[in-house]
C-alpha atoms as a PDB file:
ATOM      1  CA  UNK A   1     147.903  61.495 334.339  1.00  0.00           C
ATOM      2  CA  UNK A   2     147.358  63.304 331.045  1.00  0.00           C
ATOM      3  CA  UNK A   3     147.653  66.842 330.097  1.00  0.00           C
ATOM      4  CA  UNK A   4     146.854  68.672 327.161  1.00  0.00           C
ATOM      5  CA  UNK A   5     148.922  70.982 326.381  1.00  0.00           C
ATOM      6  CA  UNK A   6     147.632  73.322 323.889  1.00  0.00           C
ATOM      7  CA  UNK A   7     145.060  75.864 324.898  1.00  0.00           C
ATOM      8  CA  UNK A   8     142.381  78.306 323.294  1.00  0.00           C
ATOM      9  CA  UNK A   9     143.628  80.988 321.795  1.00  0.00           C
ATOM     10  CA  UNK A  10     141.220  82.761 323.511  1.00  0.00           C
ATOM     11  CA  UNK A  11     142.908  86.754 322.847  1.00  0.00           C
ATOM     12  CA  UNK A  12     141.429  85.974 319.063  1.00  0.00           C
ATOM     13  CA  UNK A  13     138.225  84.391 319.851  1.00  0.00           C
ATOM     14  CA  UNK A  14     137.685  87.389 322.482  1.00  0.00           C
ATOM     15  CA  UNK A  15     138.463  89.951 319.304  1.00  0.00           C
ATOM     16  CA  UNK A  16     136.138  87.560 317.131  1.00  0.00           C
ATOM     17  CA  UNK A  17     133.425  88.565 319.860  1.00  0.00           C
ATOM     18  CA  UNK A  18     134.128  92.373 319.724  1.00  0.00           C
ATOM     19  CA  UNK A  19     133.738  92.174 315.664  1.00  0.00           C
ATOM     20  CA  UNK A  20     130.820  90.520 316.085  1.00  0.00           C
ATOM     21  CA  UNK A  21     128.682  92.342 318.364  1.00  0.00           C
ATOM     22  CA  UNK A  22     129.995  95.447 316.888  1.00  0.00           C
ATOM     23  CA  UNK A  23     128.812  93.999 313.739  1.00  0.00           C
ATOM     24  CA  UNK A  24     125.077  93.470 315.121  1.00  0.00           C
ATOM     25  CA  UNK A  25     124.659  97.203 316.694  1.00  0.00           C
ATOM     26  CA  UNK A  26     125.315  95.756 320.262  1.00  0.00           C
ATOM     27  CA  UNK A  27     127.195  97.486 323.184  1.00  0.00           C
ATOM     28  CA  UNK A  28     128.846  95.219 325.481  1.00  0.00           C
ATOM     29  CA  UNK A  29     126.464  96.180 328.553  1.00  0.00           C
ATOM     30  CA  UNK A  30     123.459  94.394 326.196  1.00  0.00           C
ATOM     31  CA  UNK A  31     125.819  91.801 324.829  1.00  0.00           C
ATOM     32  CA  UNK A  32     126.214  90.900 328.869  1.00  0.00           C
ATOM     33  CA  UNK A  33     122.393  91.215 329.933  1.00  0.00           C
ATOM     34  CA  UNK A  34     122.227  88.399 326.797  1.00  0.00           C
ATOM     35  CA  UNK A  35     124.266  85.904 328.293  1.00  0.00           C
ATOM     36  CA  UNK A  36     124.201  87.099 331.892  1.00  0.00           C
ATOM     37  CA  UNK A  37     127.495  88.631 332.712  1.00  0.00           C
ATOM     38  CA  UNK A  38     128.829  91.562 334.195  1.00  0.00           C
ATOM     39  CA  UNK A  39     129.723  94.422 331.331  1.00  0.00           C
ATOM     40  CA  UNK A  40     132.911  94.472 332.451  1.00  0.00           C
ATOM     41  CA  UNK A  41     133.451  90.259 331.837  1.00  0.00           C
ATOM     42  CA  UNK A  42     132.477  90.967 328.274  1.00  0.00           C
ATOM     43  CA  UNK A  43     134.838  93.864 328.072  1.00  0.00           C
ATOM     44  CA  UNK A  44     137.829  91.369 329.760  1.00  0.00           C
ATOM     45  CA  UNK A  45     136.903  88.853 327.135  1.00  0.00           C
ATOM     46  CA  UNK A  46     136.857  91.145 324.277  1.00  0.00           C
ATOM     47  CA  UNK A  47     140.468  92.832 324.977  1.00  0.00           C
ATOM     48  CA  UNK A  48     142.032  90.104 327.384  1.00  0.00           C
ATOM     49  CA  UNK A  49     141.220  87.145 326.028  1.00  0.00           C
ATOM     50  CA  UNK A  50     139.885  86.257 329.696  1.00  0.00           C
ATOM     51  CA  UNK A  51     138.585  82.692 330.038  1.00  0.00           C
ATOM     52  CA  UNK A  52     134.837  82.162 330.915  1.00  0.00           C
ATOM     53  CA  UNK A  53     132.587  79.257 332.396  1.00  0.00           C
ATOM     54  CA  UNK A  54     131.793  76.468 329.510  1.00  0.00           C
ATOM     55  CA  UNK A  55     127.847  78.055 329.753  1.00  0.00           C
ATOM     56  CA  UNK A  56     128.623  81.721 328.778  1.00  0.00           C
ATOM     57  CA  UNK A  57     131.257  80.769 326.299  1.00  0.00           C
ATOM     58  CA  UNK A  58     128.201  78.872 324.329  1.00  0.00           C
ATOM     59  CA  UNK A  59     126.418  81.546 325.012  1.00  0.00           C
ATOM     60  CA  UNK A  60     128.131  84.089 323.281  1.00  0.00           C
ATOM     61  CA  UNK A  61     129.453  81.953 320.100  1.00  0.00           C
ATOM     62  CA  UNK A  62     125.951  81.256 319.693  1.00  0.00           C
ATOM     63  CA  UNK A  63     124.405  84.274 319.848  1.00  0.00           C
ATOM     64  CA  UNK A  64     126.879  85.436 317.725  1.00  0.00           C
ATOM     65  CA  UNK A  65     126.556  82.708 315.217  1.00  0.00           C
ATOM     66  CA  UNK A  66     130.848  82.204 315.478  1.00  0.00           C
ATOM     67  CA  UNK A  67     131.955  78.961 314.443  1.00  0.00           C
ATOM     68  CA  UNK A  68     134.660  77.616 316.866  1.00  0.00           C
ATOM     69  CA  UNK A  69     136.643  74.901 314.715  1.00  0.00           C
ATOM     70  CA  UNK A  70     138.888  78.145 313.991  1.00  0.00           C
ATOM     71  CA  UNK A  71     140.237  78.827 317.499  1.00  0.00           C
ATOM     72  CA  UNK A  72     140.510  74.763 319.079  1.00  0.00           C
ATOM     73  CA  UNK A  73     142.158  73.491 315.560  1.00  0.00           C
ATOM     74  CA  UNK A  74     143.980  76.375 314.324  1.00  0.00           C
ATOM     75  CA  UNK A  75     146.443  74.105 312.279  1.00  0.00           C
ATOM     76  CA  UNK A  76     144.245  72.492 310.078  1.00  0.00           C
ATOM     77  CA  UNK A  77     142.766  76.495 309.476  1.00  0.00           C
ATOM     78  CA  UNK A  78     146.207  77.355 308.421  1.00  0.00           C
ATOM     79  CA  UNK A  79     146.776  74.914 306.278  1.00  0.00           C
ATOM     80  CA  UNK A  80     147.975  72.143 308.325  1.00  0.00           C
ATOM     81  CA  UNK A  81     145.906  69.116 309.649  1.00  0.00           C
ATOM     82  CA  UNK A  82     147.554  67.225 312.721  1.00  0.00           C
ATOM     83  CA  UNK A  83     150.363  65.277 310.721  1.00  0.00           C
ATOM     84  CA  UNK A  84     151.662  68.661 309.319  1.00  0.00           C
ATOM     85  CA  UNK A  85     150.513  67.642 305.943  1.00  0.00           C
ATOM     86  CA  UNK A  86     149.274  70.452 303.780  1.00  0.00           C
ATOM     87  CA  UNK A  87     145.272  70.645 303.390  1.00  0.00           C
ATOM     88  CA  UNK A  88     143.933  70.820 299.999  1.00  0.00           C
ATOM     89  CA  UNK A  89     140.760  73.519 300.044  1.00  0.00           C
ATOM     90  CA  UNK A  90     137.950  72.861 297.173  1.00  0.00           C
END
């Protein structure tokens, strides 16, 4: 069987969250009520880096218009795309 073995960063996606809803004027109890969790799941996400359902994390990176590509392909965001080969920017 196959595994994947690289996983979401999810401790910078979670601070992503925080700067974002900070950003907007929203405390984390409305930021919950928003995409129906408990205050204190948004707070675990924000400084944790806790893991949430598929349906809340869509929730949240589209409320707060983050773009993902960042946090699953880190690599090719730092330069890199999957052979190692340097990216060239325009």
């Amino acid at each position: 069987m196959f595994q994947y073995e690289k996983r979401l960063d999810c401790h910078a996606l979670g601070k992503e969250i925080k700067r974002r809803r900070k950003a907007k004027g929203w405390t984390q109890e409305h930021l919950a009520q928003l995409v129906d969790l408990a205050p204190r799941s948004i707070m675990y996400i924000e400084n944790r880096g806790q893991h949430t359902s598929l349906n809340s994390f869509y929730k949240l990176v589209t409320l707060l218009d983050i773009s993902v590509d960042e946090f699953f392909y880190p690599d090719r965001h730092n330069g890199e795309d999957n052979a190692g080969n340097t990216l060239t920017v325009c």
